[in-house]
C-alpha atoms as a PDB file:
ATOM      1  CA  UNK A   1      20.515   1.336  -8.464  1.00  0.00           C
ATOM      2  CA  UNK A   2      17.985  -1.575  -9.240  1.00  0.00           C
ATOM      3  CA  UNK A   3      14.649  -1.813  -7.039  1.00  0.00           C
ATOM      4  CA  UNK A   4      13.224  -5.001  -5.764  1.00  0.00           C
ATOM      5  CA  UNK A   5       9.693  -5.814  -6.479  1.00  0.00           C
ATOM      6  CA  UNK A   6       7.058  -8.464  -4.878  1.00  0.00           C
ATOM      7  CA  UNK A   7       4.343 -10.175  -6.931  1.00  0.00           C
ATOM      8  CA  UNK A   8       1.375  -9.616  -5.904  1.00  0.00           C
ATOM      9  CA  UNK A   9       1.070 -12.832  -3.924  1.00  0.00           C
ATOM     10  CA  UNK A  10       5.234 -11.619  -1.985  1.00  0.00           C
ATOM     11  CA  UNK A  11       2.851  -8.305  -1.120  1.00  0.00           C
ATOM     12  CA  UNK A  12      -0.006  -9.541   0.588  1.00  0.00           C
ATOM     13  CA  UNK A  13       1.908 -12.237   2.228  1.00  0.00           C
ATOM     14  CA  UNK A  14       4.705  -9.837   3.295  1.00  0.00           C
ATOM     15  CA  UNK A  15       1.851  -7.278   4.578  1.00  0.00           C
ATOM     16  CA  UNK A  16      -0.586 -10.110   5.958  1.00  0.00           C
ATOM     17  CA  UNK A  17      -3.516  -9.072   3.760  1.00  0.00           C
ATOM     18  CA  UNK A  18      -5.768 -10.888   1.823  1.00  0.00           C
ATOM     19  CA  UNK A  19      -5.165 -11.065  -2.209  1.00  0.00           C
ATOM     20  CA  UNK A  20      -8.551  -9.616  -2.548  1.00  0.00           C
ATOM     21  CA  UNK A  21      -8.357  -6.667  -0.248  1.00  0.00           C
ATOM     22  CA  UNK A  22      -4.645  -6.029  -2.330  1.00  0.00           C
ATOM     23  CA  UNK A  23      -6.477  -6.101  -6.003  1.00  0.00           C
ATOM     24  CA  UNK A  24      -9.355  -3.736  -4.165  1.00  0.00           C
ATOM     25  CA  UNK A  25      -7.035  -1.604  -2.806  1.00  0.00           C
ATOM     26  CA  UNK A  26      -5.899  -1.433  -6.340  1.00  0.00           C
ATOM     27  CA  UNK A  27      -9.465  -0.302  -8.105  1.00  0.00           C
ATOM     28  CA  UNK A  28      -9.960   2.535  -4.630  1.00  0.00           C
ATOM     29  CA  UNK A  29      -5.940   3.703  -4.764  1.00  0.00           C
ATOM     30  CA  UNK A  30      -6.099   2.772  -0.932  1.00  0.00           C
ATOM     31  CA  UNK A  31      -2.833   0.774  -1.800  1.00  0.00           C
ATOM     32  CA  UNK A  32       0.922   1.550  -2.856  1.00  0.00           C
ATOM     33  CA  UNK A  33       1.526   2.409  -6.290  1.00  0.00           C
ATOM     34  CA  UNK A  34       2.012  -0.529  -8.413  1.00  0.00           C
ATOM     35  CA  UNK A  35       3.178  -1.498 -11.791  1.00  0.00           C
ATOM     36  CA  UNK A  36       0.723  -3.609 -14.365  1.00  0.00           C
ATOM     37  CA  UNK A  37       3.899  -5.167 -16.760  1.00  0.00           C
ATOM     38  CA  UNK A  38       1.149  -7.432 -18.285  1.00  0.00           C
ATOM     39  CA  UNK A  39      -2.579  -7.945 -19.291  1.00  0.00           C
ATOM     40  CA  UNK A  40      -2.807 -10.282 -16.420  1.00  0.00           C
ATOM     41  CA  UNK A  41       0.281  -9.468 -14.015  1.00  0.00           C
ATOM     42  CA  UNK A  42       0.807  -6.926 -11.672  1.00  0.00           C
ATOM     43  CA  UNK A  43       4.194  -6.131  -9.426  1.00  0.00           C
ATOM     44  CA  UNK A  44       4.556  -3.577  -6.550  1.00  0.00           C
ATOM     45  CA  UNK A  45       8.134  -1.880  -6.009  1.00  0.00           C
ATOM     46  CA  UNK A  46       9.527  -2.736  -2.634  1.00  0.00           C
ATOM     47  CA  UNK A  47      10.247   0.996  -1.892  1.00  0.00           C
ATOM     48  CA  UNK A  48       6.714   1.916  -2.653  1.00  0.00           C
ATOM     49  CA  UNK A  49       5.538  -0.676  -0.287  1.00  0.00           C
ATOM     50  CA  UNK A  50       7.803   0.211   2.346  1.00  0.00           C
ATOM     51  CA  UNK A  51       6.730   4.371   1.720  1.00  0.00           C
ATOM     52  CA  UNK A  52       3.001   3.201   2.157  1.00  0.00           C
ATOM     53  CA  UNK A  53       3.458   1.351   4.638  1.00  0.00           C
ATOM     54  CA  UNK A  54       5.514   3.998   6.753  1.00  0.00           C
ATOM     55  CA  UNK A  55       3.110   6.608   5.775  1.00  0.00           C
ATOM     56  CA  UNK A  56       0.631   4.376   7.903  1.00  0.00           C
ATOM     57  CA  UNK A  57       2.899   4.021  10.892  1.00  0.00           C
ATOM     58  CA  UNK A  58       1.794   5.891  14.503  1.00  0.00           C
ATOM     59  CA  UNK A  59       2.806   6.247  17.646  1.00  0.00           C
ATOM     60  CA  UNK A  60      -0.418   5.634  19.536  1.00  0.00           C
ATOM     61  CA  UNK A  61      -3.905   5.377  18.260  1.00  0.00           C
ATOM     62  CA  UNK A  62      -5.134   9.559  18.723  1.00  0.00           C
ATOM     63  CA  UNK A  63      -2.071  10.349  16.528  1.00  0.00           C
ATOM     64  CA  UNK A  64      -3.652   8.284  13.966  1.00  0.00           C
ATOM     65  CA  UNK A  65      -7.223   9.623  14.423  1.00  0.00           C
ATOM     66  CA  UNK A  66      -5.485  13.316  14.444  1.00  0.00           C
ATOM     67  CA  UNK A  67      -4.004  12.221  11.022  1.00  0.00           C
ATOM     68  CA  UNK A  68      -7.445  11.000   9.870  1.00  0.00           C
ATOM     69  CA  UNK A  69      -9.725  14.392  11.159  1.00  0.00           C
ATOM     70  CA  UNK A  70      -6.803  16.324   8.929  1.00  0.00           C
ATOM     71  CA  UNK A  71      -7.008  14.616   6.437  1.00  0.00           C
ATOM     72  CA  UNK A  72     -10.544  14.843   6.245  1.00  0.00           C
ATOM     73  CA  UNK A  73     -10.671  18.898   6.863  1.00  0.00           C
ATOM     74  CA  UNK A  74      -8.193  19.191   3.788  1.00  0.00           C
ATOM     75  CA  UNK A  75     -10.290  16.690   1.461  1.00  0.00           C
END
């Protein structure tokens, strides 16, 4: 099975973010996993995209803020 993967450009468009907050994200890890296929060029698989962003998904606002106080006990 082949995966589909976004440019950097398809990412942050696709995800509404700024370029620069994507190539941040990339120095703190706050982003999906990505692949660098070139001194210059970098490419994000679609299912990694679609992970991270599901991983950031809630229900209401204090189930994320419950996810963010564990998180924070366990780190």
């Amino acid at each position: 099975m082949s995966d589909l993967y976004l440019t950097e450009r398809e990412f942050s468009e696709r995800y509404h973010l700024a370029p620069r907050t994507v190539q941040r994200w990339r120095t703190t890890g706050d982003g999906p996993a990505f692949v660098r296929v070139g001194p210059r060029r970098i490419i994000y698989r679609l299912s990694d995209c679609e992970a991270w962003a599901s991983a950031r998904t809630y229900s209401h606002r204090s189930a994320e803020l419950a996810a963010q106080s564990a998180a924070q006990r366990a780190g």
